[in-house]
Protein backbone atom coordinates (compact mmCIF):
# COMPACT_ATOMS: atom_id res chain seq x y z
CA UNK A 1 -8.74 26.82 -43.44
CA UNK A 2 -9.39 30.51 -41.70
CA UNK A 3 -8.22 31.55 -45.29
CA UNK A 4 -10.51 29.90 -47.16
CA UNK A 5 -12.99 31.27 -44.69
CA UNK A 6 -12.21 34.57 -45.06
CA UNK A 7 -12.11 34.19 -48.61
CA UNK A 8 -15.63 32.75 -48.59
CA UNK A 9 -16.77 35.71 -46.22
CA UNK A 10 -15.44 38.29 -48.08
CA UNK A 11 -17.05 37.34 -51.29
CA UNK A 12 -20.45 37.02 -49.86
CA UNK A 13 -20.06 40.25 -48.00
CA UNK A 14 -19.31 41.85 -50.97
CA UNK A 15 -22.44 40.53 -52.84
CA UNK A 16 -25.87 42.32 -52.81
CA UNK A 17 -27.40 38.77 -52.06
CA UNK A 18 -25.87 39.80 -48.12
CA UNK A 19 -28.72 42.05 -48.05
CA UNK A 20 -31.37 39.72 -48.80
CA UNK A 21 -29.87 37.15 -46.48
CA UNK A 22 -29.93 39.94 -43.72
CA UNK A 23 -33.53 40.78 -44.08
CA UNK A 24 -34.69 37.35 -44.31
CA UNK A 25 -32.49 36.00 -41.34
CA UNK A 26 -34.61 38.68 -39.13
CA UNK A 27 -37.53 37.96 -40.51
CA UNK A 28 -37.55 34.48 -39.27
CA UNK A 29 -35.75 35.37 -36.44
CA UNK A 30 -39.11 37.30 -35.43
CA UNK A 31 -40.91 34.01 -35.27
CA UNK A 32 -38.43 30.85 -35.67
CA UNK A 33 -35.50 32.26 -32.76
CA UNK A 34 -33.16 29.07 -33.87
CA UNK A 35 -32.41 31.94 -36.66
CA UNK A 36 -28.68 33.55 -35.78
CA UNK A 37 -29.86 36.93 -36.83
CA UNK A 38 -27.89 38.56 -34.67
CA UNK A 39 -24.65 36.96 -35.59
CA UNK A 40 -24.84 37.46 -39.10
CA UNK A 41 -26.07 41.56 -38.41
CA UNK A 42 -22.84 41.57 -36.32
CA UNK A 43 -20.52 39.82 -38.75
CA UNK A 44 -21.97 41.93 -41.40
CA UNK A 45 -20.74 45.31 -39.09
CA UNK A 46 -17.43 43.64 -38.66
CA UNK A 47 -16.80 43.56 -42.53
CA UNK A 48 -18.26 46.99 -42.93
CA UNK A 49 -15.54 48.49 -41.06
CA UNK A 50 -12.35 45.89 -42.24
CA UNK A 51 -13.58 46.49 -45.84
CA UNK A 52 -16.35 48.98 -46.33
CA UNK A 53 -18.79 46.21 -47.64
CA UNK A 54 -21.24 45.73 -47.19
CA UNK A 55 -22.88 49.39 -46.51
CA UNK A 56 -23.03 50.32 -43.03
CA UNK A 57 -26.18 51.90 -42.86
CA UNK A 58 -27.85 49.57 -45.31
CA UNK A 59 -26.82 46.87 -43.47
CA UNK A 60 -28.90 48.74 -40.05
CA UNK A 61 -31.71 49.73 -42.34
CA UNK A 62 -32.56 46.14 -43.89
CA UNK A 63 -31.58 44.48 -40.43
CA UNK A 64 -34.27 46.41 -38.75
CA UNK A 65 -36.81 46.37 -41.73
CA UNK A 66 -36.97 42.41 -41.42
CA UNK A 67 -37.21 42.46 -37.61
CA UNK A 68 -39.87 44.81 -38.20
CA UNK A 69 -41.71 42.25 -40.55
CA UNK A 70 -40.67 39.42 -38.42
CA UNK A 71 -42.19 40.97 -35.42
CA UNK A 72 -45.33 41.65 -37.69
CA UNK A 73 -46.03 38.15 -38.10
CA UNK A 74 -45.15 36.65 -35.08
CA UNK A 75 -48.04 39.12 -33.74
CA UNK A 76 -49.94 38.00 -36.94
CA UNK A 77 -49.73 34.08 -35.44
CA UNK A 78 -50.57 35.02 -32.19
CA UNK A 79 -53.83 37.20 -32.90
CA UNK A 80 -54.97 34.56 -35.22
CA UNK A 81 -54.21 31.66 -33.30
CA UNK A 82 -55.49 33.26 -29.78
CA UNK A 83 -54.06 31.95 -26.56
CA UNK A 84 -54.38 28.59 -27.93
CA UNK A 85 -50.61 28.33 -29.23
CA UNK A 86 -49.20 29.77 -25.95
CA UNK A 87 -51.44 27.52 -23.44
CA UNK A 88 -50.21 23.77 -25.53
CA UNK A 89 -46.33 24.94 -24.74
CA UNK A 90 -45.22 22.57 -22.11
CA UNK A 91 -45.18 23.79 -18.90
CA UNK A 92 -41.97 23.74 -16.88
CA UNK A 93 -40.16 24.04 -20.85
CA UNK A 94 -38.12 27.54 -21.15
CA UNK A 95 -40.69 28.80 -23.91
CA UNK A 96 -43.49 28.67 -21.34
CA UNK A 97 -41.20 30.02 -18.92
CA UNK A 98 -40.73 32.76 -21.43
CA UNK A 99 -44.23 33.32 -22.33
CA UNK A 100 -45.00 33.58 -18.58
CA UNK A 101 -42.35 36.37 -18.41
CA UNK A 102 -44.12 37.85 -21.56
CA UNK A 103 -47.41 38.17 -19.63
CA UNK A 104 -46.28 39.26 -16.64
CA UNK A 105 -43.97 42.37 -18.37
CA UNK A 106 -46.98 43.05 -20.65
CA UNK A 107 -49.34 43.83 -17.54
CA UNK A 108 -46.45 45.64 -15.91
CA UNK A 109 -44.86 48.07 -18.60
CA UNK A 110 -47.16 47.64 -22.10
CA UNK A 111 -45.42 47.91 -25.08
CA UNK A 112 -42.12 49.24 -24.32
CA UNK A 113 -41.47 45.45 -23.06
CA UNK A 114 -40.91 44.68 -26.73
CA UNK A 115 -37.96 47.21 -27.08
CA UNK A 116 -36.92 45.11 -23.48
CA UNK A 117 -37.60 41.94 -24.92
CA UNK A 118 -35.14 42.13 -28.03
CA UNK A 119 -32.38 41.48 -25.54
CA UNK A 120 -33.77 38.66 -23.52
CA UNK A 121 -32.90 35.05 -25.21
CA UNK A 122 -36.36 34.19 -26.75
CA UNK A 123 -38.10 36.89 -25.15
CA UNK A 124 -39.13 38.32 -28.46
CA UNK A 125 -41.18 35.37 -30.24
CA UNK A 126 -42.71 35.12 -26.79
CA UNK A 127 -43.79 38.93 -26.71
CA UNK A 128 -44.86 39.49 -29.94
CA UNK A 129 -46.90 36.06 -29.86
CA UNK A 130 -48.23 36.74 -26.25
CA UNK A 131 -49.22 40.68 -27.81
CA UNK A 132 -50.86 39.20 -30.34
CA UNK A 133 -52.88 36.38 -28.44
CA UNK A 134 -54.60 39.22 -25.93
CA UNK A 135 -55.59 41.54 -29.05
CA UNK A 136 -52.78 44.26 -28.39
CA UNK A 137 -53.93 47.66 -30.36
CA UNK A 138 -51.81 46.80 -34.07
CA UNK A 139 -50.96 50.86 -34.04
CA UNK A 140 -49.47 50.98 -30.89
CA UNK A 141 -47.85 46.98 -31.48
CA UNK A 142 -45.91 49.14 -34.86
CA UNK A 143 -44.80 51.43 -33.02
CA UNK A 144 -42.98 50.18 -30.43
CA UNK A 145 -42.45 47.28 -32.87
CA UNK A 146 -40.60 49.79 -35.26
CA UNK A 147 -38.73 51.59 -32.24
CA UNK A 148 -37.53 48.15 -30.99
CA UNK A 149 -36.75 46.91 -34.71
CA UNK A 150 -34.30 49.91 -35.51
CA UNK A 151 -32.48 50.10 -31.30
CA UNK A 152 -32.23 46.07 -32.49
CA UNK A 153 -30.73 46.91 -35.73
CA UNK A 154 -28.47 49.87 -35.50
CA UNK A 155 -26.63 47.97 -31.70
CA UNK A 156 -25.90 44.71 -33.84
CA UNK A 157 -24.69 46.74 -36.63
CA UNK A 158 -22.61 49.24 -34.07
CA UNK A 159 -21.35 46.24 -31.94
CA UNK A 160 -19.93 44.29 -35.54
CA UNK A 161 -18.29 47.62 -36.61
CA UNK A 162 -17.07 48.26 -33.23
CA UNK A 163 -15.44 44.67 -33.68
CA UNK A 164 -14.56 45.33 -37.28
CA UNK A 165 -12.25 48.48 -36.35
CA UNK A 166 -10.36 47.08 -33.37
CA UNK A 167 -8.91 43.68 -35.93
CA UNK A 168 -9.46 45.65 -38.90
CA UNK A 169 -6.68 43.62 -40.39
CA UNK A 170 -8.08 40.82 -39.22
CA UNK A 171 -11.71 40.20 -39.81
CA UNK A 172 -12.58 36.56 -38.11
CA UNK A 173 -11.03 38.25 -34.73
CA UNK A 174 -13.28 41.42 -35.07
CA UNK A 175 -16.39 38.60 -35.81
CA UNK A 176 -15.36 36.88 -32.28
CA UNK A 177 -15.01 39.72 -30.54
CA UNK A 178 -18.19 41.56 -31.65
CA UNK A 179 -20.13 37.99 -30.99
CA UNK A 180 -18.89 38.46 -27.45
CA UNK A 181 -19.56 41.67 -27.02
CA UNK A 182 -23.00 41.10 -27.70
CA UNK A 183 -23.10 37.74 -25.97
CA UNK A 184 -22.18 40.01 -22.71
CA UNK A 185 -24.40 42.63 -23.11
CA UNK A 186 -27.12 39.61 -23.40
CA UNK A 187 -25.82 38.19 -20.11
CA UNK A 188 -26.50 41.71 -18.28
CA UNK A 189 -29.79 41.68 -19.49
CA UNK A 190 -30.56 38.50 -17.92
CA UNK A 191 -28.39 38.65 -14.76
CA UNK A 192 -30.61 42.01 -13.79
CA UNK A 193 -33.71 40.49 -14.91
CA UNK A 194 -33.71 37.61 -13.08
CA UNK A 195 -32.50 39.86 -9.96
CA UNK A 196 -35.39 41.89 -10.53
CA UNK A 197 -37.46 39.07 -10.62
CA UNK A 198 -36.36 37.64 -7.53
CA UNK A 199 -37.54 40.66 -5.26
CA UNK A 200 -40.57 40.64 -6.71
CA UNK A 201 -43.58 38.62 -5.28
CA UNK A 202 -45.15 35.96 -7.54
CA UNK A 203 -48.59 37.16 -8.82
CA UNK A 204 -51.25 36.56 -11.11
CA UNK A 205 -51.62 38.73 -13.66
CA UNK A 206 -53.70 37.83 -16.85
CA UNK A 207 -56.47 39.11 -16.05
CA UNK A 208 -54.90 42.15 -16.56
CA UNK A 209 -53.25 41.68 -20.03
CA UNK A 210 -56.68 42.88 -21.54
CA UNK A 211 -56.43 46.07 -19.97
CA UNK A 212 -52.80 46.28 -20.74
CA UNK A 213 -53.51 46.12 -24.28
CA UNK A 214 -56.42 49.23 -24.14
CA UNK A 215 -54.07 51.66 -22.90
């Protein structure tokens, strides 16, 4: 069976269709998180260093291109559907939870909370929607959009590879072990986020995401 997987894996690897399926996986990513994105950016560094396909630095370049685009229209939803799509989330659900983390890191550190939010499970539909809903300047949104897009793209791609060279004879163990890699780096992010958030008072802030989105 791991054969026939490995088989399978190695074939579409090796196929230029890999590319497409890497630039449309974060695309949707960007607005539809169910998307394993990440995994496939990952698996796609593992294979890059067992086998040299696909290419390395396409595979950053089209992984943060889509993010890029995926991040565009998640913003895109949000401006045009205003703060209606982000008040009918069910309160009490983790995706208002997350948009109520969006808010509050938008007031506190502007755009640089997308780069932030890239790591944070969900934090990045609820960002780019939330940006989008209070009118966030679109030049400054690219920006940090494209900054956050290629950090995104070139650590999935770095963490696969990483994978990729310690099993290079052995490609499904460099997939697991890259997967966990960035699994943990995801659980740091959230252990020191929530401890941050714990010394911090609970506070109201959206009548400051206006201003935020001036500066």
């Amino acid at each position: 069976m791991s054969d026939q997987l490995l088989h399978f894996a190695d074939e579409l690897m090796s196929s230029w269709w890999i590319y497409l399926a890497l630039w449309g996986f974060a695309a949707l990513d960007g607005f539809f998180p169910a998307i394993p994105s990440e995994t496939l950016v990952v698996t796609a560094g593992v294979f890059a260093a067992a086998n040299g396909e696909p290419n390395l630095y396409a595979v950053i370049v089209v992984a943060a291109i889509g993010a890029f685009v995926g991040d565009h229209v998640s913003y895109a939803l949000g401006r045009g559907a205003g703060g209606r799509l982000l008040d009918r989330m069910k309160a009490g659900s983790k995706r208002h939870a997350a948009v109520l983390w969006a808010r509050r890191a938008l007031a506190e550190r502007g755009g640089l909370v997308l780069v932030v939010a890239r790591y944070v499970p969900g934090g990045r539909t609820a960002v780019t929607l939330t940006m989008g809903s209070v009118r966030y300047p679109l030049r400054k949104f690219s920006a940090y959009a494209g900054l956050a897009a290629a950090s995104w793209g070139l650590y999935c791609t770095l963490v696969g590879y990483i994978g990729g060279k310690a099993f290079e004879d052995n490609p499904l163990k460099g997939v697991i072990l890259g997967i966990g890699l960035a699994l943990t780096v995801t659980v740091i992010v959230e252990v020191v986020r929530h401890r941050l958030r714990k010394r911090k008072p609970q506070a109201q802030v959206e009548p400051q995401l206006v201003e935020a989105g001036e500066r």
